[in-house]
N, C-alpha and C. Protein backbone atom coordinates (compact mmCIF):
# COMPACT_ATOMS: atom_id res chain seq x y z
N UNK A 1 0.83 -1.18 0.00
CA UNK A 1 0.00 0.00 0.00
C UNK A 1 0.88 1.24 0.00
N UNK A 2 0.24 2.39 -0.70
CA UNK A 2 1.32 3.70 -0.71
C UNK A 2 0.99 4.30 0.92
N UNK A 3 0.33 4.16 1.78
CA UNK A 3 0.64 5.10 2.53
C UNK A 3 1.58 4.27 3.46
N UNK A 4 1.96 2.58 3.43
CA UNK A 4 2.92 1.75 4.27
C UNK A 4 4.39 2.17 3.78
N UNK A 5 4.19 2.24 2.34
CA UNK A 5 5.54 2.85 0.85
C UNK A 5 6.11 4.11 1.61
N UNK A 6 5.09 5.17 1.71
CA UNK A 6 5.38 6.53 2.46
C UNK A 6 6.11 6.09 3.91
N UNK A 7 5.38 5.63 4.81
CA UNK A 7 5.71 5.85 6.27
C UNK A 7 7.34 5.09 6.54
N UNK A 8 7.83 4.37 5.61
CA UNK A 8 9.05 3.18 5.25
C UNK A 8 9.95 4.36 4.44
N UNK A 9 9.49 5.33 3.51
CA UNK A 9 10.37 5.92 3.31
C UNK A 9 10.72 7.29 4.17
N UNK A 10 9.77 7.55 4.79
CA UNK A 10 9.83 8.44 6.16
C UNK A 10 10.56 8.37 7.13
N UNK A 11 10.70 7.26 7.65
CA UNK A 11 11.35 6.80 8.48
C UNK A 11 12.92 5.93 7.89
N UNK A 12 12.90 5.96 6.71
CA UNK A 12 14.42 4.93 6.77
C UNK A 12 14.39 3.70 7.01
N UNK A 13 13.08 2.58 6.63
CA UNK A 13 13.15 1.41 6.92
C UNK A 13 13.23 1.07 5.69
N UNK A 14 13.90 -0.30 6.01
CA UNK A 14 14.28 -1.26 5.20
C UNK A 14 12.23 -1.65 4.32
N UNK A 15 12.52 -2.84 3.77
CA UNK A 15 10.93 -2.89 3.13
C UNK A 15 10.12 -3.96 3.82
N UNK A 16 11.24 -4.53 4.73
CA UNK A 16 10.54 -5.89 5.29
C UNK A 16 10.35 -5.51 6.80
N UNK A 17 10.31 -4.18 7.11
CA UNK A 17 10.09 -3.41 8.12
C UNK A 17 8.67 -3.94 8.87
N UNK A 18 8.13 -3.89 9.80
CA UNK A 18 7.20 -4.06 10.73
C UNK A 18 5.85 -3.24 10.11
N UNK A 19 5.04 -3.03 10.25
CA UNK A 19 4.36 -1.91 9.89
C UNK A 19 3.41 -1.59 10.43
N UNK A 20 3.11 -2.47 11.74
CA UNK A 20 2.59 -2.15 12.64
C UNK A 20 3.65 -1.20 13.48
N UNK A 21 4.94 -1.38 13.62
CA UNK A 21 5.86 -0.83 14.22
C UNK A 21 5.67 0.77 13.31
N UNK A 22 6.11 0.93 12.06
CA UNK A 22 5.76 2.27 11.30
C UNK A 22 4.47 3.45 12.11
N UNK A 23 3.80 2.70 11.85
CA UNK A 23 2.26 3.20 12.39
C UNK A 23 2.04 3.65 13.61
N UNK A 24 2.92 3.01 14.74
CA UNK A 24 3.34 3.49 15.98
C UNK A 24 4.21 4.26 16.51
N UNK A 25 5.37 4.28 15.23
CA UNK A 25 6.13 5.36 15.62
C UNK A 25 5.54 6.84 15.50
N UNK A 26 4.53 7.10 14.46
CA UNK A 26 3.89 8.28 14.33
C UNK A 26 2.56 8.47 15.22
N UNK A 27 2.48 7.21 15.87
CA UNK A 27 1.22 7.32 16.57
C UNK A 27 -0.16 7.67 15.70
N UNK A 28 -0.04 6.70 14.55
CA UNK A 28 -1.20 7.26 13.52
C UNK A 28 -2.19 5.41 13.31
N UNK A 29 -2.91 5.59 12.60
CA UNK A 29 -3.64 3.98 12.58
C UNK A 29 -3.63 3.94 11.17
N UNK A 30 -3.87 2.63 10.92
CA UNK A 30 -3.57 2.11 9.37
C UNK A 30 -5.23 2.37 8.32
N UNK A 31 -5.10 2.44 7.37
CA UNK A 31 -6.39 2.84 6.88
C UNK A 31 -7.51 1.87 7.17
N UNK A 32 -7.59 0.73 7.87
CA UNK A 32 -8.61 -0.09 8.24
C UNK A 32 -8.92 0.34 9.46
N UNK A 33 -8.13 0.46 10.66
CA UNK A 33 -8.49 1.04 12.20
C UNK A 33 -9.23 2.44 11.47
N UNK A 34 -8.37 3.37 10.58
CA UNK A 34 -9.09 4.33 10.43
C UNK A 34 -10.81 4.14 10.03
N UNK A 35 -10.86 3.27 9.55
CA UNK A 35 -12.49 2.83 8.92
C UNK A 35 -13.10 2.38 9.84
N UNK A 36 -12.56 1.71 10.49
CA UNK A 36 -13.54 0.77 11.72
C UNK A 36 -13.59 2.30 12.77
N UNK A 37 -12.29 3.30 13.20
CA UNK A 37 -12.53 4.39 14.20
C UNK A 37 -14.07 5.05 13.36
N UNK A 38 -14.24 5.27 12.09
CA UNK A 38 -15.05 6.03 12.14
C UNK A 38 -16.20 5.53 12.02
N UNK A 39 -16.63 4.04 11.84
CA UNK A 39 -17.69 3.47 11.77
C UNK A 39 -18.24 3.03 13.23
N UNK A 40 -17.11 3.04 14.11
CA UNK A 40 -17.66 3.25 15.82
C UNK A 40 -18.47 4.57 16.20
N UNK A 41 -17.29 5.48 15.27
CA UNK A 41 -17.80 7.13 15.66
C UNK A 41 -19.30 7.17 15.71
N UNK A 42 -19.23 6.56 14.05
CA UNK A 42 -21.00 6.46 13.62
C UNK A 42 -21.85 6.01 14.51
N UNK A 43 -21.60 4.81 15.17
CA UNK A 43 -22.00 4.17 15.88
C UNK A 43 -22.86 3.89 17.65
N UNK A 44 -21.57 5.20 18.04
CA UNK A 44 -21.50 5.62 18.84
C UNK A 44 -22.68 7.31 18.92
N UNK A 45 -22.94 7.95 18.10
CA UNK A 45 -23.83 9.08 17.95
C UNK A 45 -24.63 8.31 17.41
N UNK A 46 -24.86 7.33 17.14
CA UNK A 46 -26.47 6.71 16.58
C UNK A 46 -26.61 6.12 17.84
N UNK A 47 -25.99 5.37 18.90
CA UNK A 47 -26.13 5.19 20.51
C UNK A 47 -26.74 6.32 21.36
N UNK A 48 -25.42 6.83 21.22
CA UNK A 48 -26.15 8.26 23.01
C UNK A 48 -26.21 9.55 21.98
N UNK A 49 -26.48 9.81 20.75
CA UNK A 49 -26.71 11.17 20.03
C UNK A 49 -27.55 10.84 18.72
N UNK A 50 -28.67 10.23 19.28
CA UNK A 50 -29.28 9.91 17.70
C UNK A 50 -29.96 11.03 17.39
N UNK A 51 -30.24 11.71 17.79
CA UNK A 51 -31.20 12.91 17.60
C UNK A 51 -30.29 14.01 16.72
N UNK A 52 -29.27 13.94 16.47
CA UNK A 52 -28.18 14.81 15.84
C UNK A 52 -28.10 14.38 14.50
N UNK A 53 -28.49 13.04 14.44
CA UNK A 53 -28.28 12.69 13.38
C UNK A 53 -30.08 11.78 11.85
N UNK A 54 -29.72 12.48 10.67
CA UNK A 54 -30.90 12.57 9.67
C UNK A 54 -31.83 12.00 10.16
N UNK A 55 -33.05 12.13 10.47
CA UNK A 55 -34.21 11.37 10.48
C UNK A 55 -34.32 10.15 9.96
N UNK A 56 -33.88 9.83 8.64
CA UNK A 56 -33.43 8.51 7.89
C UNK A 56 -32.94 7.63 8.12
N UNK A 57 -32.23 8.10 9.26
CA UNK A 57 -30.95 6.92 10.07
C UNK A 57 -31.87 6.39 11.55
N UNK A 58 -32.44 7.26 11.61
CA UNK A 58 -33.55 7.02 13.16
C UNK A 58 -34.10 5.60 13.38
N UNK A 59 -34.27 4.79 12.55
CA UNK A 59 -34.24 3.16 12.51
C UNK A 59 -33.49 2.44 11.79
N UNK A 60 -32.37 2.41 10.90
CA UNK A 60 -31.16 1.84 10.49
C UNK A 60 -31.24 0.65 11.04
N UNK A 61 -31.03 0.29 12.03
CA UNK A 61 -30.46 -0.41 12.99
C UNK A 61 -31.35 -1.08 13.81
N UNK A 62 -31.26 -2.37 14.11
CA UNK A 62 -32.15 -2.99 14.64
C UNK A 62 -32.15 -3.75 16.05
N UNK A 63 -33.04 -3.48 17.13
CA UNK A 63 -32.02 -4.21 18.19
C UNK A 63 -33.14 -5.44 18.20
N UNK A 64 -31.65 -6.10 19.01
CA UNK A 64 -32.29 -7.84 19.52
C UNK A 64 -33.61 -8.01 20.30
N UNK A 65 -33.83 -7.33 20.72
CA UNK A 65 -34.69 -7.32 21.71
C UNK A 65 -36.31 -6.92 20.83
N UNK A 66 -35.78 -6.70 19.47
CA UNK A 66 -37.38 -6.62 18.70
C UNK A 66 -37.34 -7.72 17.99
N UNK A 67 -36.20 -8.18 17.57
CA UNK A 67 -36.13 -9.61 16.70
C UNK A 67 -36.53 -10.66 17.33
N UNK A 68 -35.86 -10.77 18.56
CA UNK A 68 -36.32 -11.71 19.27
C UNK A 68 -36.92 -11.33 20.30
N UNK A 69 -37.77 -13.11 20.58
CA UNK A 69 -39.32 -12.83 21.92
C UNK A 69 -38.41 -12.85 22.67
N UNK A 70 -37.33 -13.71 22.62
CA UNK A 70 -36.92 -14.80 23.83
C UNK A 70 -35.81 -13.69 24.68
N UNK A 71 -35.59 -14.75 25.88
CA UNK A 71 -34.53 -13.52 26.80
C UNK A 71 -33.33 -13.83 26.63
N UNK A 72 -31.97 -13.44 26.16
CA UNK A 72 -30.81 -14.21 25.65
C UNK A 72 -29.87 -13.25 26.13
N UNK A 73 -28.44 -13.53 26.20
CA UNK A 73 -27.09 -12.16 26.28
C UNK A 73 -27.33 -11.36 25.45
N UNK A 74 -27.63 -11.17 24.18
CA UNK A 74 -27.37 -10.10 23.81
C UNK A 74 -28.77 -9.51 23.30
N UNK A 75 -29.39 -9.34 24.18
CA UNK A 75 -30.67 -8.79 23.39
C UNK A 75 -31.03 -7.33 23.67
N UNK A 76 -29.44 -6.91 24.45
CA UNK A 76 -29.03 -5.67 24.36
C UNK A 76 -28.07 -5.29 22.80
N UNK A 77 -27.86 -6.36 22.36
CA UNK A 77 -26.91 -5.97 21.34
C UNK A 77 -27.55 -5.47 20.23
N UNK A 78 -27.07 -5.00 18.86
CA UNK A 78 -27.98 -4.56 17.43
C UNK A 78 -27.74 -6.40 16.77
N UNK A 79 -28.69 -6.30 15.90
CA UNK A 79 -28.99 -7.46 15.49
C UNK A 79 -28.30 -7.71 14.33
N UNK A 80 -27.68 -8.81 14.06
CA UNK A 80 -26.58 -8.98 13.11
C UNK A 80 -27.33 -9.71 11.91
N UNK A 81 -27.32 -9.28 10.37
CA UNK A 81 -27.70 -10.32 9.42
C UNK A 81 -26.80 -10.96 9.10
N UNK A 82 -27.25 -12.13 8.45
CA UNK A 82 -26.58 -13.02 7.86
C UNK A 82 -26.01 -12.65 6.54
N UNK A 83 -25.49 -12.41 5.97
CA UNK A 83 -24.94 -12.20 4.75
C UNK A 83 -24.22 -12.88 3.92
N UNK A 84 -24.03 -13.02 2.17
CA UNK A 84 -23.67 -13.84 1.44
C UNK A 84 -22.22 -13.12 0.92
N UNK A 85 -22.45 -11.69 0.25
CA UNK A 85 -21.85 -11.53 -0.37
C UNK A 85 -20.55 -10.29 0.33
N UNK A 86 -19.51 -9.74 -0.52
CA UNK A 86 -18.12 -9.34 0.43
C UNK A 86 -18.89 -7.72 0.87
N UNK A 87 -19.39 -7.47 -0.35
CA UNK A 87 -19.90 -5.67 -0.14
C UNK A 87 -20.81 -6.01 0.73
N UNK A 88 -21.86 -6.75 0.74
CA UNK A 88 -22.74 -6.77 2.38
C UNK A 88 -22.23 -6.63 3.76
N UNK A 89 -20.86 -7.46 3.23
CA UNK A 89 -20.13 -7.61 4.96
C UNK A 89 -19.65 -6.47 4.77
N UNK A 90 -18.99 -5.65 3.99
CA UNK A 90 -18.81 -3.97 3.92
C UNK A 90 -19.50 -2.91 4.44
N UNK A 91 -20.82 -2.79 4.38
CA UNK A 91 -21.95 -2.14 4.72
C UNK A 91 -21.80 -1.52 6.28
N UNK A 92 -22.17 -0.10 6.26
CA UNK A 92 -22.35 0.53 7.57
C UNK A 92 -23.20 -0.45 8.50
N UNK A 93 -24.69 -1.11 7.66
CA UNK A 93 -25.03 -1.82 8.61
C UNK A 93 -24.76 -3.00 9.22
N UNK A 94 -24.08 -3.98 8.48
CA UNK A 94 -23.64 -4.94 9.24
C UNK A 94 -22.28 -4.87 9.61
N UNK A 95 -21.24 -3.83 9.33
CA UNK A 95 -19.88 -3.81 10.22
C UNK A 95 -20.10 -2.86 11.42
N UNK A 96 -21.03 -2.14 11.39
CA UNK A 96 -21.07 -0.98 12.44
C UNK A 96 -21.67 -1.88 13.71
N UNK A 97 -22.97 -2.81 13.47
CA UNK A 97 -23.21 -3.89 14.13
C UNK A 97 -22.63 -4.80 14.91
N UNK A 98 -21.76 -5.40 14.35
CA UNK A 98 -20.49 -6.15 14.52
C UNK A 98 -19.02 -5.54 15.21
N UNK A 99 -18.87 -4.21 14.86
CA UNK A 99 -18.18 -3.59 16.10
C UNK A 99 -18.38 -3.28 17.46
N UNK A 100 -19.87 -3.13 16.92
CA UNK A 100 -20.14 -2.27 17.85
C UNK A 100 -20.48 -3.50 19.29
N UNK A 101 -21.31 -4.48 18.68
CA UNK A 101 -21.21 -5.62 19.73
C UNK A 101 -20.38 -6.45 19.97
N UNK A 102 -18.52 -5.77 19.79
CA UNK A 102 -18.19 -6.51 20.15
C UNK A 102 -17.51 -6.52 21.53
């Protein structure tokens, strides 16, 4: 990836360098933590700030506790679909889900 290319030539590492180590020396996150930080963000203001956010988004999200009758651990959690394909598992709604309960 060019921004691992960048932080290796930033620093003077060799190519078989760490890059979790890179990423820590600047104290910065790799473009996936960056995706998952902001899909918590999301996550997190659709939790304790839903009112801030579009009317449209005001049911997105589904919790356990309407899916199911029954009484279980997580029926505090959002309700996870099942999914087939890679862009589904991509989706705000089922990764934001999946972070978020975890």
């Amino acid at each position: 990836m060019l921004n691992n290319k960048l932080l290796r030539v930033l620093q003077y590492k060799p190519s078989r360098f760490c890059i979790a180590e890179l990423y820590k020396a600047y104290c910065t996150l790799s473009i996936h933590q960056l995706r998952d930080y902001q899909i918590l963000l999301f996550m997190h203001k659709y939790v304790y700030n839903i009112f801030k956010l579009p009317s449209a988004l005001l049911t997105y999200f589904d919790d356990n506790k309407l899916i199911r009758q029954y009484n279980a651990r997580q029926k505090g959690d959002f309700h996870t679909y099942v999914v087939n394909t890679k862009s589904e598992k991509r989706s705000i709604k089922v990764k934001g889900s999946n972070l978020w309960n975890k």
